[in-house]
N, C-alpha and C. Protein backbone atom coordinates (compact mmCIF):
# COMPACT_ATOMS: atom_id res chain seq x y z
N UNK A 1 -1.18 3.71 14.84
CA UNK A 1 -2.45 4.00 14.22
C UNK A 1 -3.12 2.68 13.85
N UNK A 2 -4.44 2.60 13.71
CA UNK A 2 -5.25 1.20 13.64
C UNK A 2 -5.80 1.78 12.54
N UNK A 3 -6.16 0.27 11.62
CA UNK A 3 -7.09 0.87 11.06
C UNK A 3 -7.97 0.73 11.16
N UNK A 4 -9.36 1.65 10.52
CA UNK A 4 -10.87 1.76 11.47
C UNK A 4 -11.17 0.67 10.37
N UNK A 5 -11.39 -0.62 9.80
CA UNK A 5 -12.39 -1.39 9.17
C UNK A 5 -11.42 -2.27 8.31
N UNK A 6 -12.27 -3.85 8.52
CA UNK A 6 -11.84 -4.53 7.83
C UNK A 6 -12.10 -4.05 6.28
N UNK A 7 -12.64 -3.61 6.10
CA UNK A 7 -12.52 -3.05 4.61
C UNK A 7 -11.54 -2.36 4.24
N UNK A 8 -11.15 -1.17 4.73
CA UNK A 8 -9.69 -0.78 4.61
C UNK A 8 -8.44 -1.39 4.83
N UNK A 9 -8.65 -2.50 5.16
CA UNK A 9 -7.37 -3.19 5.41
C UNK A 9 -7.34 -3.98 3.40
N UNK A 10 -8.30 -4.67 3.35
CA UNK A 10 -8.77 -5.19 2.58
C UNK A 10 -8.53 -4.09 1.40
N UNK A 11 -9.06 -3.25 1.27
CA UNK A 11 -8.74 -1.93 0.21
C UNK A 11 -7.48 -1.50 0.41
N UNK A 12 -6.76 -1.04 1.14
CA UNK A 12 -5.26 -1.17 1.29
C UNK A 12 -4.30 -1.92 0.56
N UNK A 13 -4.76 -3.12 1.00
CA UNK A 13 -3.86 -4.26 -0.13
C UNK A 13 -4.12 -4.63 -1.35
N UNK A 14 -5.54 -3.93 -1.96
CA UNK A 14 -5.64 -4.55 -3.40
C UNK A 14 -5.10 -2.92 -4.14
N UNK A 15 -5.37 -1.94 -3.28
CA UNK A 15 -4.87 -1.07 -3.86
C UNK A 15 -3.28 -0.70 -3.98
N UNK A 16 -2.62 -1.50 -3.23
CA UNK A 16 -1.41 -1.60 -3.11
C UNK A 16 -0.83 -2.73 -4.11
N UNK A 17 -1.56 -3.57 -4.43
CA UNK A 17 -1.20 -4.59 -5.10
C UNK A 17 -0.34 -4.26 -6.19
N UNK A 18 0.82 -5.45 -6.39
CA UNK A 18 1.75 -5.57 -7.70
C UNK A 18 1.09 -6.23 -8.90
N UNK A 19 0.73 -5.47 -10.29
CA UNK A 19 0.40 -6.59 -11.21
C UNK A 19 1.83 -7.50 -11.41
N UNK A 20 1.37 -8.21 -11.21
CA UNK A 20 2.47 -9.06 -11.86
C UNK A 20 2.50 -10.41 -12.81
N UNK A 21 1.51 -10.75 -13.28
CA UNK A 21 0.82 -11.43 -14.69
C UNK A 21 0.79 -10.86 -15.53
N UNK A 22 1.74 -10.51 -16.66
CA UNK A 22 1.86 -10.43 -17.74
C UNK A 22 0.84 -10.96 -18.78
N UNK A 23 0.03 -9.65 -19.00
CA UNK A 23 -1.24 -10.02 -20.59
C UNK A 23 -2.44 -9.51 -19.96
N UNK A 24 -2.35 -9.74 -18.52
CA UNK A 24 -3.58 -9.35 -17.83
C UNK A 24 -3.93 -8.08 -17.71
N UNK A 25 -5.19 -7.93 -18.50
CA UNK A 25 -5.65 -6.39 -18.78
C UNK A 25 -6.14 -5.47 -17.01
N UNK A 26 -5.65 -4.29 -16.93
CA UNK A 26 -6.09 -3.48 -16.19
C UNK A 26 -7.24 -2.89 -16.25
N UNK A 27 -7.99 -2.82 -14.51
CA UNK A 27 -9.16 -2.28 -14.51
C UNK A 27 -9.02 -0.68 -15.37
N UNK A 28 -10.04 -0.09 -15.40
CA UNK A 28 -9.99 1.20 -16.18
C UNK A 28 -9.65 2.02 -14.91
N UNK A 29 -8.80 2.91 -15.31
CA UNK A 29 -8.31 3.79 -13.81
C UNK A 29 -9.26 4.68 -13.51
N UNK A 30 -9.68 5.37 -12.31
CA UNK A 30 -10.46 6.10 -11.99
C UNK A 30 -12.23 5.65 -12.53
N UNK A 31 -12.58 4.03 -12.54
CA UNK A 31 -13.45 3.53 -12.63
C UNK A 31 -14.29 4.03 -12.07
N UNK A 32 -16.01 4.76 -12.36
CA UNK A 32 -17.01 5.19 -11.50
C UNK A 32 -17.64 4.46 -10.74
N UNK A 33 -17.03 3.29 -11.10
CA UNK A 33 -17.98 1.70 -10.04
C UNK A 33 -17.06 1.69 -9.10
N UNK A 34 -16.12 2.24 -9.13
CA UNK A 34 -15.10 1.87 -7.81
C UNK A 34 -15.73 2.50 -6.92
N UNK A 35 -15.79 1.10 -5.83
CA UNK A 35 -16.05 1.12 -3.96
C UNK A 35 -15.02 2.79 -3.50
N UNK A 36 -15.43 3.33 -3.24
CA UNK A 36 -14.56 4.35 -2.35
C UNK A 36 -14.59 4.25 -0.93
N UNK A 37 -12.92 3.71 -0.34
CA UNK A 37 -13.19 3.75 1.01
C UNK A 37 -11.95 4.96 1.56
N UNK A 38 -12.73 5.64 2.76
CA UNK A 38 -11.57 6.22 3.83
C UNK A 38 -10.95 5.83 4.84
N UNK A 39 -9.61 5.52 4.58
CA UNK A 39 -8.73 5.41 4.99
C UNK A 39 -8.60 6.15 6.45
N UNK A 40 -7.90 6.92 5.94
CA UNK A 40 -7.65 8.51 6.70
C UNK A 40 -6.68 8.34 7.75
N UNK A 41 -5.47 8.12 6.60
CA UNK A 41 -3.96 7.81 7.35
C UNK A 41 -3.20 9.58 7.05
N UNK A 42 -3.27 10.42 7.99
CA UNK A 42 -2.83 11.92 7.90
C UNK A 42 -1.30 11.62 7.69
N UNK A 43 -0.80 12.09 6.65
CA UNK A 43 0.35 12.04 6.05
C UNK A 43 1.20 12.96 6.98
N UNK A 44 2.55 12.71 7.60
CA UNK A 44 3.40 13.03 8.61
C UNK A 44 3.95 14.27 7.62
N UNK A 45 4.24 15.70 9.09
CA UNK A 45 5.33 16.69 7.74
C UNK A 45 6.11 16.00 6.93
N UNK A 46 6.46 16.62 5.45
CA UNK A 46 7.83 15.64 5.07
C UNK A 46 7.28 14.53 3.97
N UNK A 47 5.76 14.26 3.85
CA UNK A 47 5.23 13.14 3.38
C UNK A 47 4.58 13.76 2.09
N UNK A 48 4.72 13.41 0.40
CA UNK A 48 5.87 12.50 0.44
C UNK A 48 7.22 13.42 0.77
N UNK A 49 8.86 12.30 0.34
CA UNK A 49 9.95 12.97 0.85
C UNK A 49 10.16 13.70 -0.54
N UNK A 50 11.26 14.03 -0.14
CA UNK A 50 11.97 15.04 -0.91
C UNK A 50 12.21 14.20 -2.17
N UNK A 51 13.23 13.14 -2.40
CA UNK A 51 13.08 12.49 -3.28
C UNK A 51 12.41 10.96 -2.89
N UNK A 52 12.39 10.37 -4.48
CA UNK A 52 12.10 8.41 -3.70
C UNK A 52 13.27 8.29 -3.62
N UNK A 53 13.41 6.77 -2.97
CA UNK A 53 14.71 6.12 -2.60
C UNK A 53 14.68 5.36 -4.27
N UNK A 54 16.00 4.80 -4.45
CA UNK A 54 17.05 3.86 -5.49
C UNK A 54 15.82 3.34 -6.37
N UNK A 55 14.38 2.66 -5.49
CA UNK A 55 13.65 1.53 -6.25
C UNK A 55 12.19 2.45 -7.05
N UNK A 56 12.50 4.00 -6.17
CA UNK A 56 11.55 4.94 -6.59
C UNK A 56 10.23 4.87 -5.83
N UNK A 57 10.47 4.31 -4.47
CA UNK A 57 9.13 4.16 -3.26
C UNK A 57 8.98 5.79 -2.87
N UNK A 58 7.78 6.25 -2.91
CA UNK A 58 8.39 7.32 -2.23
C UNK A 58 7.83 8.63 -3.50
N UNK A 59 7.63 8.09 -4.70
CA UNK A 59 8.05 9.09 -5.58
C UNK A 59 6.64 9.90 -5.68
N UNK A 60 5.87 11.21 -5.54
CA UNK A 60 4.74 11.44 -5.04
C UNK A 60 3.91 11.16 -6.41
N UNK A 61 2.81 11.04 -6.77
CA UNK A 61 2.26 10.36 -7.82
C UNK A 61 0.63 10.58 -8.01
N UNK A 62 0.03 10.88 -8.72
CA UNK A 62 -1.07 10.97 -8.82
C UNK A 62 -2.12 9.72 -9.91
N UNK A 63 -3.31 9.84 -9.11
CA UNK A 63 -4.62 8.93 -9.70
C UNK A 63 -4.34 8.93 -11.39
N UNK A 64 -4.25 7.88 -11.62
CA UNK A 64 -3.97 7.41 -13.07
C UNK A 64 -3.30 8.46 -13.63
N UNK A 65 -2.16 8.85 -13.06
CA UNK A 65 -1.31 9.05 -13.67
C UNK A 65 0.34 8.54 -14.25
N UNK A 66 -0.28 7.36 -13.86
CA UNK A 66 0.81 6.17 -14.31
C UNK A 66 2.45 6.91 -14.36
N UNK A 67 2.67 7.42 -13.12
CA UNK A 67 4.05 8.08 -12.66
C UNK A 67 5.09 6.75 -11.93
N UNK A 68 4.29 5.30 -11.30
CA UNK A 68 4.78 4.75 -10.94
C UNK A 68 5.52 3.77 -11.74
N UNK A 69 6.93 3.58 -12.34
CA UNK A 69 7.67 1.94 -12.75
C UNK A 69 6.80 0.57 -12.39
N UNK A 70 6.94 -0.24 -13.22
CA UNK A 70 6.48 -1.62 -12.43
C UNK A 70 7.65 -2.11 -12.22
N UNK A 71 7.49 -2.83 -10.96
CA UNK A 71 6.67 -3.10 -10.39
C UNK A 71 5.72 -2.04 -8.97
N UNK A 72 6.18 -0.95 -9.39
CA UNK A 72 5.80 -0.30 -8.40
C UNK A 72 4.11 0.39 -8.76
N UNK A 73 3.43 0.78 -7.82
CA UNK A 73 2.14 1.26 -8.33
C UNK A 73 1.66 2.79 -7.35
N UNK A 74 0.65 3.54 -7.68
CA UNK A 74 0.84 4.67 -7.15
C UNK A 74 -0.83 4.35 -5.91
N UNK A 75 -0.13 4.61 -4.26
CA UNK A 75 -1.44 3.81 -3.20
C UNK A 75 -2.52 4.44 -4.07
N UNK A 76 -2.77 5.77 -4.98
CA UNK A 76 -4.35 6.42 -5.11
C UNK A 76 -4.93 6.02 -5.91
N UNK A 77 -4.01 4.67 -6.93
CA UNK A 77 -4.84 4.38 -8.07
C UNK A 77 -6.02 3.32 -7.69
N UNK A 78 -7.03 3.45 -8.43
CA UNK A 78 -8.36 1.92 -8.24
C UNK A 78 -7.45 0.82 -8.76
N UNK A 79 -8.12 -0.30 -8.11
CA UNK A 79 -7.59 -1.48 -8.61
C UNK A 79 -8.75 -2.44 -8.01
N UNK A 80 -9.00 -3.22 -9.09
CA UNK A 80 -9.80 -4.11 -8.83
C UNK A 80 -11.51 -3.33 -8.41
N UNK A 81 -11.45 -2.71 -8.47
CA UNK A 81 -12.84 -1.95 -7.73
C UNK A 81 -12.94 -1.24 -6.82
N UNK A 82 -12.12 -0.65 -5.96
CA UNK A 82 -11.51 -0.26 -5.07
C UNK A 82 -10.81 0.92 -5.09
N UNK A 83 -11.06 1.89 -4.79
CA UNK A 83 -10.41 3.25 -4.64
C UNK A 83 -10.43 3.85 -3.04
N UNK A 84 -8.68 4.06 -2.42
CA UNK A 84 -9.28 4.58 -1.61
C UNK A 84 -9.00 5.93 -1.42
N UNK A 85 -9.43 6.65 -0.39
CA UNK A 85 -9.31 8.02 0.35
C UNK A 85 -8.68 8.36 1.13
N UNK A 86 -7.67 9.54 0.89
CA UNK A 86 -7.33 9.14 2.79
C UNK A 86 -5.82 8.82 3.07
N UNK A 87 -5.11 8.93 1.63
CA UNK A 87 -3.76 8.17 1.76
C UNK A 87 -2.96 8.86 0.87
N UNK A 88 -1.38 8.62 1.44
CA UNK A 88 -0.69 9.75 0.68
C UNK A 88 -0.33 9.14 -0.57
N UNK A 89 -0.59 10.07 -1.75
CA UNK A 89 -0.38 9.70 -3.20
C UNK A 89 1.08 9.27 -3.13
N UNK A 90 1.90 8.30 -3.09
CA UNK A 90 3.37 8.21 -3.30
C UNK A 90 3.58 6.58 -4.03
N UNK A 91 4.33 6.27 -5.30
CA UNK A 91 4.58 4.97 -5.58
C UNK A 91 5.16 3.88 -4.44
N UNK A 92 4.70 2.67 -4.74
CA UNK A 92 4.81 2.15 -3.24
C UNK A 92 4.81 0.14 -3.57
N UNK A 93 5.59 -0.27 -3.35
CA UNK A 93 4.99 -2.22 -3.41
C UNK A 93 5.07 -2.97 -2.40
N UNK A 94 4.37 -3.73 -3.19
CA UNK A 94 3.51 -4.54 -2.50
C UNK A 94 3.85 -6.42 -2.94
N UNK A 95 3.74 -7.04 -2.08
CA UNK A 95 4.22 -8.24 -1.83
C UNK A 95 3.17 -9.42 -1.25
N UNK A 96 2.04 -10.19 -2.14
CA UNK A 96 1.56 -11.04 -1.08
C UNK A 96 2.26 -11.62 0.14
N UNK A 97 1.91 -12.61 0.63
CA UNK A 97 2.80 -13.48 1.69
C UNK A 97 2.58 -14.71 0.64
N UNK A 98 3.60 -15.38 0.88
CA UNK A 98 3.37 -17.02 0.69
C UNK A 98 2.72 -17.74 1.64
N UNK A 99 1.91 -18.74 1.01
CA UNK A 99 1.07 -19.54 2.23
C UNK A 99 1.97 -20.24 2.81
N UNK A 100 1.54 -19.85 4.58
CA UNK A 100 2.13 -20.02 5.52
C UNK A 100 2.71 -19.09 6.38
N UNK A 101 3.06 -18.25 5.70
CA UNK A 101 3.83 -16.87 6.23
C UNK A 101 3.19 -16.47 7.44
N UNK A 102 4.22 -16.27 8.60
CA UNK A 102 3.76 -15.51 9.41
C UNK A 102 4.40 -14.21 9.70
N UNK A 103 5.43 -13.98 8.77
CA UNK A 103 6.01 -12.56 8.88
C UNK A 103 6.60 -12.12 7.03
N UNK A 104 5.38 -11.69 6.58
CA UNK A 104 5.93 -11.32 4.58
C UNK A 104 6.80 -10.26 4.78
N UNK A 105 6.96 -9.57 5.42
CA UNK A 105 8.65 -8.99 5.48
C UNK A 105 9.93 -9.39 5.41
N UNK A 106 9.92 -10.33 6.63
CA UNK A 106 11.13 -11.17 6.54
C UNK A 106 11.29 -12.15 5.35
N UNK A 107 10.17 -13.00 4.87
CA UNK A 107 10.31 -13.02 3.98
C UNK A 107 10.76 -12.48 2.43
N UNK A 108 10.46 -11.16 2.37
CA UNK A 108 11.20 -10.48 1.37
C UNK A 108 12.33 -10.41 1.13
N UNK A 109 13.20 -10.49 2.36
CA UNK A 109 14.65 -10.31 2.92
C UNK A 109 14.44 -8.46 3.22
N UNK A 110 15.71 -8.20 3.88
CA UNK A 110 15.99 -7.11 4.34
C UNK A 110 16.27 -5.76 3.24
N UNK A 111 16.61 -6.07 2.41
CA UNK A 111 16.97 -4.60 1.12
C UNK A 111 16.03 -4.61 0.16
N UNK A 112 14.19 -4.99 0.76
CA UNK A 112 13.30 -5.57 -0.83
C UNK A 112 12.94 -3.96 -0.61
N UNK A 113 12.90 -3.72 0.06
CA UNK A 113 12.14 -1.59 0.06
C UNK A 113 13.49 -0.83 -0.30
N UNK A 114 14.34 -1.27 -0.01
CA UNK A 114 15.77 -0.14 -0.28
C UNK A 114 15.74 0.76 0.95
N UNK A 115 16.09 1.92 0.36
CA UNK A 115 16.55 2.70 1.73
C UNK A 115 15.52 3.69 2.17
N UNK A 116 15.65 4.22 2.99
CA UNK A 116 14.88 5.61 3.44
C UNK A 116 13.40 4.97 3.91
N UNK A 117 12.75 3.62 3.65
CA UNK A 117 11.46 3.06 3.82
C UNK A 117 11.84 1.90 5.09
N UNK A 118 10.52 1.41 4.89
CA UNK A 118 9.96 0.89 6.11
C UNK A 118 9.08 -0.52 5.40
N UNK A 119 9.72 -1.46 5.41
CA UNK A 119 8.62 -2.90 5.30
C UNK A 119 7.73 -2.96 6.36
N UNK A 120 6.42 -3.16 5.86
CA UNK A 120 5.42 -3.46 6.85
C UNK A 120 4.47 -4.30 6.72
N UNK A 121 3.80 -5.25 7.76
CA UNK A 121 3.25 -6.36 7.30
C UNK A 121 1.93 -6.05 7.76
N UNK A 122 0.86 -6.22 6.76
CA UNK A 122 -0.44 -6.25 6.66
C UNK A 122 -0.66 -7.53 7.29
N UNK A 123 -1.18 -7.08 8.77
CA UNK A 123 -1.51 -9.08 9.64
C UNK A 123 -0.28 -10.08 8.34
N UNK A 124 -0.75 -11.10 8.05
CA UNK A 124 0.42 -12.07 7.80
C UNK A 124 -0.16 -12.26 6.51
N UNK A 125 -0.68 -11.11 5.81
CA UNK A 125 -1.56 -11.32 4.04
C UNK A 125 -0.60 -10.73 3.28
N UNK A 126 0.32 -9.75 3.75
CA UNK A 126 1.02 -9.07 2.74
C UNK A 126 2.25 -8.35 3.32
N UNK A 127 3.07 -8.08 2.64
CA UNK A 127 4.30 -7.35 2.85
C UNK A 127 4.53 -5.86 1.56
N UNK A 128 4.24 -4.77 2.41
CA UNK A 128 4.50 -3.27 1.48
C UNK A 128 5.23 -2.28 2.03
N UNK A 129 5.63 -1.40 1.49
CA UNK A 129 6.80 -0.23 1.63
C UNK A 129 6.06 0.94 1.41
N UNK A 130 6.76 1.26 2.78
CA UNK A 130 6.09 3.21 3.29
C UNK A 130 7.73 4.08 3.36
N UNK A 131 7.53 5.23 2.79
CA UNK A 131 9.17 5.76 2.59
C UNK A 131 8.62 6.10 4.11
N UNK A 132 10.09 6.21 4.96
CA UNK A 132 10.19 6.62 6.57
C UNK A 132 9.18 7.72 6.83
N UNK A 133 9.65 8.70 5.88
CA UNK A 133 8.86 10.51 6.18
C UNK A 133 6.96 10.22 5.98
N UNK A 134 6.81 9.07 5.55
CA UNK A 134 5.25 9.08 5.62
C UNK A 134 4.66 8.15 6.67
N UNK A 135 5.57 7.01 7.77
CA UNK A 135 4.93 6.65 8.69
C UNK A 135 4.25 7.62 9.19
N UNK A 136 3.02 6.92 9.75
CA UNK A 136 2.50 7.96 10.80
C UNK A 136 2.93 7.75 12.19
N UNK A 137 3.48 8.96 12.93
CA UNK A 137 3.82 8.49 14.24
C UNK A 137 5.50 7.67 14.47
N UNK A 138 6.14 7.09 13.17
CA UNK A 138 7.33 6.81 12.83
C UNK A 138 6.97 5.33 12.62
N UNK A 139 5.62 4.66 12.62
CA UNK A 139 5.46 3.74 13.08
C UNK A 139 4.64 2.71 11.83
N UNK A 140 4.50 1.90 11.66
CA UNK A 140 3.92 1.41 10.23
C UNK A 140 2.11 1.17 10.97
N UNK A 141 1.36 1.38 10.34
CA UNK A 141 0.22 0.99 10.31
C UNK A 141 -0.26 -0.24 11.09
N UNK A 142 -1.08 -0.39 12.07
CA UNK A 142 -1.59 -1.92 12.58
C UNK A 142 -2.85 -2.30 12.35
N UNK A 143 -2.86 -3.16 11.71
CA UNK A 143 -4.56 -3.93 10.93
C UNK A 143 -4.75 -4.25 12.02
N UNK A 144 -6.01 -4.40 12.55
CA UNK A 144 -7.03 -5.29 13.43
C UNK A 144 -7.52 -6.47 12.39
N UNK A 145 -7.48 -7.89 12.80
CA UNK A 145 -8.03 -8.73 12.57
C UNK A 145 -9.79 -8.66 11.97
N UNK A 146 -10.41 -8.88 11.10
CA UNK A 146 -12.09 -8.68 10.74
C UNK A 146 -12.76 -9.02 12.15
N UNK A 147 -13.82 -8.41 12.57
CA UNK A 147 -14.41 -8.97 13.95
C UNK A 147 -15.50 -9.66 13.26
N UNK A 148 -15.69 -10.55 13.97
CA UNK A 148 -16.53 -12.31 13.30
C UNK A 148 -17.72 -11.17 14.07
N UNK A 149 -18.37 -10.48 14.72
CA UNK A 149 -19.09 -9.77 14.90
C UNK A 149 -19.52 -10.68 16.56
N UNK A 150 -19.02 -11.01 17.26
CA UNK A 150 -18.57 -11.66 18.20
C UNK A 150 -18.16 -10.84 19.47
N UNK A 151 -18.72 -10.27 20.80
CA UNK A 151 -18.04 -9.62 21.60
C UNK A 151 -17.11 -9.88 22.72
């Protein structure tokens, strides 16, 4: 599956994002200024699973309903301005890359999702966890690069 717009790639990862700065106040959840974008990744039978795995990826979760542990966060919440559509409510993290990275998975090492999931790398910006039963297709998501508007 591709996704249709550099914006959703872009909304993907901030909505996926880990706080992880301590003191730093959160946007207000379900903000009315939040950008709404569609996604429209059709959640596979099975999605979410039955249970989360060990780290709690997986666990099904609703819009500010703060069901997710940190570091984990739930894909439907706004963040930053940003809400998207289109995606299965389940707690889920998220991992910038370090500059340089050309693969933030491997970087994580191999047991950073635990079991039953799937590391997947957003182009070489980020590294996040999809429990297995919600790939689409069995397969993790593929960003297209932004088109410089260039044919």
């Amino acid at each position: 599956m591709v996704a249709r717009t550099p914006i959703a790639l872009s909304a993907l990862l901030v909505s996926a994002a880990v706080a992880c700065t301590a003191g730093v106040k959160k946007p207000a959840c379900g903000s009315r200024d939040a950008g709404l974008y569609e996604v429209g990744i059709e959640a596979p039978p099975g999605c979410p699973p039955a249970q989360a795995n060990e780290i709690g990826i997986g666990r099904p979760c609703t819009m500010c309903g703060n069901e997710c542990t940190a570091p984990l966060r739930c894909a439907c919440d706004s963040l930053l301005g940003v809400q998207l559509s289109g995606v299965p409510c389940v707690c889920t993290l998220l991992q910038f890359a370090q500059q340089g990275s050309t693969d933030p998975c491997k970087d994580q090492g191999a047991n950073w999702c635990g079991s039953n999931t799937t590391c997947c790398n957003a182009l070489t910006t980020a590294a996040y966890c999809v429990p297995n039963a919600c790939l689409p297709n069995g397969a993790c998501v593929i960003f297209n690069p932004p088109d410089a508007g260039t044919d």
